[in-house]
PDB file of N, CA and C in Angstrom:
ATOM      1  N   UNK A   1     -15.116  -5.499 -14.478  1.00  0.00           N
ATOM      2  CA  UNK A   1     -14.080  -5.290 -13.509  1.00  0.00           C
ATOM      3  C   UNK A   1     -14.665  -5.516 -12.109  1.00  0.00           C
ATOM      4  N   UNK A   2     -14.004  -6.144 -11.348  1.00  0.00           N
ATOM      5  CA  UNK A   2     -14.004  -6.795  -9.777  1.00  0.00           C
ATOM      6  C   UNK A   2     -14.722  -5.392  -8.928  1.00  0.00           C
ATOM      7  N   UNK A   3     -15.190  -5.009  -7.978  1.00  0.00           N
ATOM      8  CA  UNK A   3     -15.099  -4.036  -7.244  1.00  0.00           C
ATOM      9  C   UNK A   3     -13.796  -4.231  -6.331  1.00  0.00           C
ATOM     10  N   UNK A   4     -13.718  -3.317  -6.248  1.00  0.00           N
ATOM     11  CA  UNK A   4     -12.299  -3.900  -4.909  1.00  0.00           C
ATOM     12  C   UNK A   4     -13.341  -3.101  -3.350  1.00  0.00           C
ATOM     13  N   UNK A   5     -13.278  -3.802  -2.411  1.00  0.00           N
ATOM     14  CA  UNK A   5     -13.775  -3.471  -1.240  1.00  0.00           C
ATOM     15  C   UNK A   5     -13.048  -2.820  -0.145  1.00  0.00           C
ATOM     16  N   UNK A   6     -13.224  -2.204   0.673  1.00  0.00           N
ATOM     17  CA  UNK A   6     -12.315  -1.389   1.761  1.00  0.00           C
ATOM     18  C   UNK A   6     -11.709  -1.990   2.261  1.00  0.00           C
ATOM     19  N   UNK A   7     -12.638  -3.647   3.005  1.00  0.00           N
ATOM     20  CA  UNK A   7     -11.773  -4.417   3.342  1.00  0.00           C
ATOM     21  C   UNK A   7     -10.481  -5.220   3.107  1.00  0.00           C
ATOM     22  N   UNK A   8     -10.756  -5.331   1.841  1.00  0.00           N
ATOM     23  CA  UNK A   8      -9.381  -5.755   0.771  1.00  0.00           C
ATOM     24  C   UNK A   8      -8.322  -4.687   0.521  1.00  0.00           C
ATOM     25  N   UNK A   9      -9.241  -3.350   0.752  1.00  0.00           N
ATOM     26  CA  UNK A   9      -7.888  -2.294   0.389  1.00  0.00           C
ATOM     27  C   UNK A   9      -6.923  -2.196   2.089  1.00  0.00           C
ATOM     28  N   UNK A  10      -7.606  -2.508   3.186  1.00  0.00           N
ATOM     29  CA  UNK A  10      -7.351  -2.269   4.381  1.00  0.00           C
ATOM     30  C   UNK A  10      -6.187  -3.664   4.322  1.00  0.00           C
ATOM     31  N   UNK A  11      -6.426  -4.793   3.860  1.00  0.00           N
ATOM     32  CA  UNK A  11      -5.513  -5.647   3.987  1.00  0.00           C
ATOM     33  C   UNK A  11      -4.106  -5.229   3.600  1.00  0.00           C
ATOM     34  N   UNK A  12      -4.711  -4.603   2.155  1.00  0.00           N
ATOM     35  CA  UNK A  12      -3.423  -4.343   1.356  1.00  0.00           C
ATOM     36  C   UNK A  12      -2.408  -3.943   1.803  1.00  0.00           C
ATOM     37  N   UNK A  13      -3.499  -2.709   2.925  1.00  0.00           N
ATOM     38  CA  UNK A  13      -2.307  -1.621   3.524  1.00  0.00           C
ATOM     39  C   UNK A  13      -1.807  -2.438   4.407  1.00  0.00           C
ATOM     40  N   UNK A  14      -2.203  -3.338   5.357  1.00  0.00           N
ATOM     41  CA  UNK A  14      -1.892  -3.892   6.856  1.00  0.00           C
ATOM     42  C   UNK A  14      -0.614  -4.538   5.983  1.00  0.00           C
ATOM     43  N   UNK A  15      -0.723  -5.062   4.842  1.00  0.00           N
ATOM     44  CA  UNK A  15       0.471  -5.771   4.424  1.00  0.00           C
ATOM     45  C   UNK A  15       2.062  -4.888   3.997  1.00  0.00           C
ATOM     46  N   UNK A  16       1.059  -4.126   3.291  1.00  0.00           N
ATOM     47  CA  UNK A  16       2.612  -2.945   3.289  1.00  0.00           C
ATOM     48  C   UNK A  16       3.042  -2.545   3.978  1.00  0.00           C
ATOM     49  N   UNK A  17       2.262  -2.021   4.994  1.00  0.00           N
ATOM     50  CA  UNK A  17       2.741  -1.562   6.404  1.00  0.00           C
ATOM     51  C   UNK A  17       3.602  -2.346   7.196  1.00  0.00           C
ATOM     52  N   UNK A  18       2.956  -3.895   7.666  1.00  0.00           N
ATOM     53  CA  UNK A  18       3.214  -4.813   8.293  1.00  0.00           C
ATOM     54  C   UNK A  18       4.679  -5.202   7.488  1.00  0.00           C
ATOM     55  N   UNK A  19       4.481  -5.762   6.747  1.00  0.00           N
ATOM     56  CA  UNK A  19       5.691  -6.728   5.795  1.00  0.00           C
ATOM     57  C   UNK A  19       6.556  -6.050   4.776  1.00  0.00           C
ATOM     58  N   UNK A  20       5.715  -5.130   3.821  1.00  0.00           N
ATOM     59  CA  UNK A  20       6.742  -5.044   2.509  1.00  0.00           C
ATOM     60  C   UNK A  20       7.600  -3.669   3.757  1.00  0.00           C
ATOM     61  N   UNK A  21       7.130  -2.673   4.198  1.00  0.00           N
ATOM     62  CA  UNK A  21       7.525  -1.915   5.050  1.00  0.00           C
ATOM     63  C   UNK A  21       8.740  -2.484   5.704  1.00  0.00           C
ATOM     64  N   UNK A  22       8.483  -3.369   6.560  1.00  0.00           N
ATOM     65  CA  UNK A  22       8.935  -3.307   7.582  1.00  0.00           C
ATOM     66  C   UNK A  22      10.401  -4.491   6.893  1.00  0.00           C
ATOM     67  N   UNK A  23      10.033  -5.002   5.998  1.00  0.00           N
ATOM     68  CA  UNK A  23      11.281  -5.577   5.169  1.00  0.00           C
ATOM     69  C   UNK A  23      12.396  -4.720   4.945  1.00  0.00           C
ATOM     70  N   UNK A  24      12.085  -3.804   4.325  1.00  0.00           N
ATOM     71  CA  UNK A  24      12.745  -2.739   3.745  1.00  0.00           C
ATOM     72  C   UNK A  24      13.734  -1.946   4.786  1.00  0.00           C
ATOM     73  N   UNK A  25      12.701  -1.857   6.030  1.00  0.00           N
ATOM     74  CA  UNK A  25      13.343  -0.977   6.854  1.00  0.00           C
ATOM     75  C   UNK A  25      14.752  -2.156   7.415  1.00  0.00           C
ATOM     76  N   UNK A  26      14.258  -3.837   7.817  1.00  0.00           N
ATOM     77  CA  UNK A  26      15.631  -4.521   7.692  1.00  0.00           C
ATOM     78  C   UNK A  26      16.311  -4.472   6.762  1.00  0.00           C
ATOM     79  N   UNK A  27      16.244  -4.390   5.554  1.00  0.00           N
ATOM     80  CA  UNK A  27      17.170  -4.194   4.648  1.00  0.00           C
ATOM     81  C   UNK A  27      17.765  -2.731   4.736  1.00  0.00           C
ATOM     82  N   UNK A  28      17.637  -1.730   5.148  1.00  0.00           N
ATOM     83  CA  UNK A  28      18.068  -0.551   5.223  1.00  0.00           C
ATOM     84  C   UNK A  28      19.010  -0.523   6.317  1.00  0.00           C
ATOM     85  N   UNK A  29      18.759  -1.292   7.582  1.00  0.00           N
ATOM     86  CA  UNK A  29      18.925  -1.292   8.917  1.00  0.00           C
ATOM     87  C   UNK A  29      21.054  -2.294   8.160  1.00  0.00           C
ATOM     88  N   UNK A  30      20.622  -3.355   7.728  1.00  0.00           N
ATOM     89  CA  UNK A  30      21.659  -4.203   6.800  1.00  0.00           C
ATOM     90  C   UNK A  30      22.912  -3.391   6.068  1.00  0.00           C
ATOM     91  N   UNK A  31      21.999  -2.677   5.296  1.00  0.00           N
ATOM     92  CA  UNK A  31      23.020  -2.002   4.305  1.00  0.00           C
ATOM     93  C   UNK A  31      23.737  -0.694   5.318  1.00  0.00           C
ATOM     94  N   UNK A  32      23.229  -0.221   6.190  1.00  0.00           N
ATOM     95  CA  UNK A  32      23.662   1.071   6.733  1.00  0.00           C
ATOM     96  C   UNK A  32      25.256  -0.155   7.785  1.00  0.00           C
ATOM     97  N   UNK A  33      24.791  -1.109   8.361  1.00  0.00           N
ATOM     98  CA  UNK A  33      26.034  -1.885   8.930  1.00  0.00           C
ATOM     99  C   UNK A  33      27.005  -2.206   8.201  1.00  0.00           C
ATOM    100  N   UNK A  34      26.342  -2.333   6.817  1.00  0.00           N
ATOM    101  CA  UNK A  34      27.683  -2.975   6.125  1.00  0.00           C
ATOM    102  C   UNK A  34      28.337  -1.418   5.340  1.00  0.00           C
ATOM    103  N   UNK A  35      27.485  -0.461   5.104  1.00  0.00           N
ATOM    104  CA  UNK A  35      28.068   0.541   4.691  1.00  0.00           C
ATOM    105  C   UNK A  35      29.021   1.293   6.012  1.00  0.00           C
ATOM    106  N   UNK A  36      29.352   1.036   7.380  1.00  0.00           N
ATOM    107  CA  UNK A  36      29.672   1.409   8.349  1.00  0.00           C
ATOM    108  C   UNK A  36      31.206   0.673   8.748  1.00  0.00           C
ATOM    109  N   UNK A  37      31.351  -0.496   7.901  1.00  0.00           N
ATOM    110  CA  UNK A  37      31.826  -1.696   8.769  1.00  0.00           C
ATOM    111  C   UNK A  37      33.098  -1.755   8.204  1.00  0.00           C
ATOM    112  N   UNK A  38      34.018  -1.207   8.808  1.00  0.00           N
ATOM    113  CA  UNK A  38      35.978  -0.802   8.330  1.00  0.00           C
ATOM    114  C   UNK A  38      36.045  -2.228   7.480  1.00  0.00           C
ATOM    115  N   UNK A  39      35.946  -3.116   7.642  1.00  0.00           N
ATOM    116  CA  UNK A  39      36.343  -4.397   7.308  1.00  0.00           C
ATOM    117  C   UNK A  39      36.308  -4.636   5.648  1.00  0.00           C
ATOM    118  N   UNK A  40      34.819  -3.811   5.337  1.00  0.00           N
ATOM    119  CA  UNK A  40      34.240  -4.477   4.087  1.00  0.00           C
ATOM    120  C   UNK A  40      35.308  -2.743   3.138  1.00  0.00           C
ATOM    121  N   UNK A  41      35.522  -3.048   1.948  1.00  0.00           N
ATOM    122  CA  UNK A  41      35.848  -2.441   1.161  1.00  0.00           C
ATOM    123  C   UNK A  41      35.135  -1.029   0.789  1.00  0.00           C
ATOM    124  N   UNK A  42      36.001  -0.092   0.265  1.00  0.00           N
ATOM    125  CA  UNK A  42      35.203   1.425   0.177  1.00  0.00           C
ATOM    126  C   UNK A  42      34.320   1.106  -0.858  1.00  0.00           C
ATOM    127  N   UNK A  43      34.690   0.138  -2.064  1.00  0.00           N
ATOM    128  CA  UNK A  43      33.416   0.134  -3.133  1.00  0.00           C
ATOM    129  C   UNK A  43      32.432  -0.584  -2.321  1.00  0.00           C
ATOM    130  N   UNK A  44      32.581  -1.926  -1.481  1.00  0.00           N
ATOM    131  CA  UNK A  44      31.480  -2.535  -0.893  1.00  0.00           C
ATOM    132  C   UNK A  44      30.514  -1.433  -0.078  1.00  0.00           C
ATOM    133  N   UNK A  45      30.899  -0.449   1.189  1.00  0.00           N
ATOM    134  CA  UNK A  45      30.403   0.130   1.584  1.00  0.00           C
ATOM    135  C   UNK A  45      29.942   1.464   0.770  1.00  0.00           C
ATOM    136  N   UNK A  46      30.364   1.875  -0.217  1.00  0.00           N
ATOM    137  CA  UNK A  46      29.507   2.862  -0.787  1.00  0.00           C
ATOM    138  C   UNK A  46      28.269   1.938  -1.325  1.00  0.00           C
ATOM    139  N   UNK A  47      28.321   0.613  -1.963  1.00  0.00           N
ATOM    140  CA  UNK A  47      27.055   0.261  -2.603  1.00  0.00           C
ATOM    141  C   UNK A  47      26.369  -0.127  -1.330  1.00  0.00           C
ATOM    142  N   UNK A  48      26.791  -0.389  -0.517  1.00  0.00           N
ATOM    143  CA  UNK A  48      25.735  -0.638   0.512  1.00  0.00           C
ATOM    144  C   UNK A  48      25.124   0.784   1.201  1.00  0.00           C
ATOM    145  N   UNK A  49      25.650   1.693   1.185  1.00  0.00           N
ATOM    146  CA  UNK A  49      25.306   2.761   1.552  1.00  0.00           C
ATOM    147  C   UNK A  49      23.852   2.989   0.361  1.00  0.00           C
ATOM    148  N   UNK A  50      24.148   2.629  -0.576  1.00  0.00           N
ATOM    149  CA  UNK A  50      22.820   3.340  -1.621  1.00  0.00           C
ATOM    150  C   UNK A  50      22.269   2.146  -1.208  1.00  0.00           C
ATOM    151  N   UNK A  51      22.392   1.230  -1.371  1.00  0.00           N
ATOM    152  CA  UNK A  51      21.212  -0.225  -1.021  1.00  0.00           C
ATOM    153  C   UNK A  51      20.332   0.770   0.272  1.00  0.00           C
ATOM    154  N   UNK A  52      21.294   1.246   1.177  1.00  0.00           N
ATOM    155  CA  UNK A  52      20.348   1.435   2.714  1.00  0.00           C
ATOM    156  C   UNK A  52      19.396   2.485   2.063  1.00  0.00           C
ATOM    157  N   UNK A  53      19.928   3.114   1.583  1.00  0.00           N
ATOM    158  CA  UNK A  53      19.307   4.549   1.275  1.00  0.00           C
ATOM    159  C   UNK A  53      17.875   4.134  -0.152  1.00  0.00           C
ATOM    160  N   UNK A  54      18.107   2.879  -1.133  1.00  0.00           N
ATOM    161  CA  UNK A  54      17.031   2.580  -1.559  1.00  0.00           C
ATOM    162  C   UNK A  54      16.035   1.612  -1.019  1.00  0.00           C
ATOM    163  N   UNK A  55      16.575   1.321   0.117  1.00  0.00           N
ATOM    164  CA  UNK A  55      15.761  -0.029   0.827  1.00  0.00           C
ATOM    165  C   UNK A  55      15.087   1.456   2.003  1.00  0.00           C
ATOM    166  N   UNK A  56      15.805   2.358   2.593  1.00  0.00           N
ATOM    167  CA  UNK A  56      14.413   3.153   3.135  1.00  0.00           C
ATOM    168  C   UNK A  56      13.590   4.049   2.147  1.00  0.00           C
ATOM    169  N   UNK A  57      13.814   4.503   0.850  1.00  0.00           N
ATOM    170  CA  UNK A  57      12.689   4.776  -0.072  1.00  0.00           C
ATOM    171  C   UNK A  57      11.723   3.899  -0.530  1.00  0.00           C
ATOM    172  N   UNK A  58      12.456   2.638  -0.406  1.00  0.00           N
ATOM    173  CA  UNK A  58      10.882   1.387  -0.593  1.00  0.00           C
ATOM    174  C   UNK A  58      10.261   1.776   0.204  1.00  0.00           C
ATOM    175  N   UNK A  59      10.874   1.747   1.899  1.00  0.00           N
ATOM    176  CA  UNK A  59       9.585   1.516   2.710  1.00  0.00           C
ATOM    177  C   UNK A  59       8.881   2.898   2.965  1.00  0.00           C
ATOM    178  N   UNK A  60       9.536   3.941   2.576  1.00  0.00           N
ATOM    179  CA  UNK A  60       8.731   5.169   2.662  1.00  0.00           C
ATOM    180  C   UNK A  60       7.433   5.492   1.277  1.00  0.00           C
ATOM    181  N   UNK A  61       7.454   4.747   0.455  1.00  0.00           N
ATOM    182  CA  UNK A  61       7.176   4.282  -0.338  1.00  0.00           C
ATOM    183  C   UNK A  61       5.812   3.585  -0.135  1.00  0.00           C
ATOM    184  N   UNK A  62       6.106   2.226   0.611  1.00  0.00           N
ATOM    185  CA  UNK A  62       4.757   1.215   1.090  1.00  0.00           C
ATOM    186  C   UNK A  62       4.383   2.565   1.946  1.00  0.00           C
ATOM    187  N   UNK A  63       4.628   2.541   2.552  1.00  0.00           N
ATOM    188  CA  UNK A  63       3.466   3.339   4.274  1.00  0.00           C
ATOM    189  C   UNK A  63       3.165   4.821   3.256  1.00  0.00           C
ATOM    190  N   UNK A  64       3.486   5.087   2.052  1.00  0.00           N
ATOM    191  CA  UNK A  64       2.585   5.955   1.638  1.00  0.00           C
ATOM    192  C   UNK A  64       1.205   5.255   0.791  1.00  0.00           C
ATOM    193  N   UNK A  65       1.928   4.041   0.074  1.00  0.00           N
ATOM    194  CA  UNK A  65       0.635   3.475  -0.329  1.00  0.00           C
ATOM    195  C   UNK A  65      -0.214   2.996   0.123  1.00  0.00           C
ATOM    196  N   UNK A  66       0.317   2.514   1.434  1.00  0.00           N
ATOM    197  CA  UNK A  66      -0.832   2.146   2.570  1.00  0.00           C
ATOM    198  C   UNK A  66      -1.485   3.373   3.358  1.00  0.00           C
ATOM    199  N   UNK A  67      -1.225   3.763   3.269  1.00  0.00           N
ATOM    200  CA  UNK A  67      -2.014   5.355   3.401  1.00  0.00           C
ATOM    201  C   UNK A  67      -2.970   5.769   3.022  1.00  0.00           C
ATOM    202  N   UNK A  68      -2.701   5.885   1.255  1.00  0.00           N
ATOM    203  CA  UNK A  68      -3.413   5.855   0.360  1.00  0.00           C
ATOM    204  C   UNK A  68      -4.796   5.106   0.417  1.00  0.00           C
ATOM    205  N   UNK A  69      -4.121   3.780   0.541  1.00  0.00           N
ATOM    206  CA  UNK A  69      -5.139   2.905   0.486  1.00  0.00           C
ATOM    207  C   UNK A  69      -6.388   2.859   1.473  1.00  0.00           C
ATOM    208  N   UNK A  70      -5.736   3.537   3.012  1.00  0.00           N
ATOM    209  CA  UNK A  70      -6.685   3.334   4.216  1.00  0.00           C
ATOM    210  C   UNK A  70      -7.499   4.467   4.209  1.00  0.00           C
ATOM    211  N   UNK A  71      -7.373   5.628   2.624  1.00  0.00           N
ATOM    212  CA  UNK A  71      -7.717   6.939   2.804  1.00  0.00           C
ATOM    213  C   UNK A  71      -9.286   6.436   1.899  1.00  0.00           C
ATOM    214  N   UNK A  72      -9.220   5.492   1.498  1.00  0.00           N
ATOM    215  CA  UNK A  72      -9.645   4.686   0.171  1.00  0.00           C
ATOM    216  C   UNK A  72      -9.520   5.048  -0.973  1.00  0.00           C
ATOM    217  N   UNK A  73      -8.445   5.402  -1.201  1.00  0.00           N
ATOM    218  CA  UNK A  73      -8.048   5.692  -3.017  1.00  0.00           C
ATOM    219  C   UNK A  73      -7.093   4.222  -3.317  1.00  0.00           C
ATOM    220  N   UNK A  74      -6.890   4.025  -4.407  1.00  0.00           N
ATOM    221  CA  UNK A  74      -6.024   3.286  -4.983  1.00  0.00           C
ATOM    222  C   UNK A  74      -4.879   4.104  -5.302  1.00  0.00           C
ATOM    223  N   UNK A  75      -3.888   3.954  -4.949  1.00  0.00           N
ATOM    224  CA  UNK A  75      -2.612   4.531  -5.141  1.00  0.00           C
ATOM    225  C   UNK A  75      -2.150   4.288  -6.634  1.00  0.00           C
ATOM    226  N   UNK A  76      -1.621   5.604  -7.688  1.00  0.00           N
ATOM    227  CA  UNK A  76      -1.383   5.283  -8.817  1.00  0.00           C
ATOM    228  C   UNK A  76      -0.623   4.015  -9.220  1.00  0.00           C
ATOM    229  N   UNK A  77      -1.052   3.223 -10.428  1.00  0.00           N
ATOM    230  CA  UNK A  77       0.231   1.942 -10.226  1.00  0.00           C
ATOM    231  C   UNK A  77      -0.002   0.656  -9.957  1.00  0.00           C
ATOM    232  N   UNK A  78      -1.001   0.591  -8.626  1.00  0.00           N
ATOM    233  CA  UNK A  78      -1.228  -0.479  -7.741  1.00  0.00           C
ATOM    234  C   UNK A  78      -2.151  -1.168  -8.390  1.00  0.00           C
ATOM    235  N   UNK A  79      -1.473  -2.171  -8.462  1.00  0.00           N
ATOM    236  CA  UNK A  79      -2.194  -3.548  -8.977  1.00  0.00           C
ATOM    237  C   UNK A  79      -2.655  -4.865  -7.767  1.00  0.00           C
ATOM    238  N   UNK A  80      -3.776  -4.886  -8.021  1.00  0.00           N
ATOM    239  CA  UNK A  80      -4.355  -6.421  -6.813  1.00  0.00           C
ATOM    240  C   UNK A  80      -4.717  -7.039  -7.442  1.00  0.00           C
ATOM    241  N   UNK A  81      -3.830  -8.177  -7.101  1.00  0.00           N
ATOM    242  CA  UNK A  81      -3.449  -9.293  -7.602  1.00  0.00           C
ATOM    243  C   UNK A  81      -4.227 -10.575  -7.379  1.00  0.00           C
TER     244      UNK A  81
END
């Protein structure tokens, strides 16, 4: 088995943090407009309401695994790829 290095775990995090994070939080930012928006239908805006609400548990999600990672543990799960 590979060692994995700090530096590689530090990327990992800069990436979750940086990208899968900060995706999520646009997708949350998305679903909360369209769950808001008179126009779109009560079934459309309730599923967008849970989209917002699972698109900010992703990203609360990454910035814990990047956490993890900058603490240097491997977060349960996490696979490098």
């Amino acid at each position: 088995m590979a060692r994995i290095t700090r530096a590689r775990m530090n990327r990992e995090a800069d990436y979750l943090e940086n990208k899968a994070a900060a995706r999520s939080d646009a997708a949350a930012a998305d679903g909360e407009r369209a769950a808001t928006d008179p126009s779109n239908s009560d079934h459309t805006r309730a599923c967008a309401a849970r989209a917002a609400q699972s698109a900010r548990n992703h990203a609360t999600e990454y910035r814990e695994m990047a956490a993890t990672l900058r603490a240097g543990e491997i977060p349960e799960g996490f696979r490098f790829d």
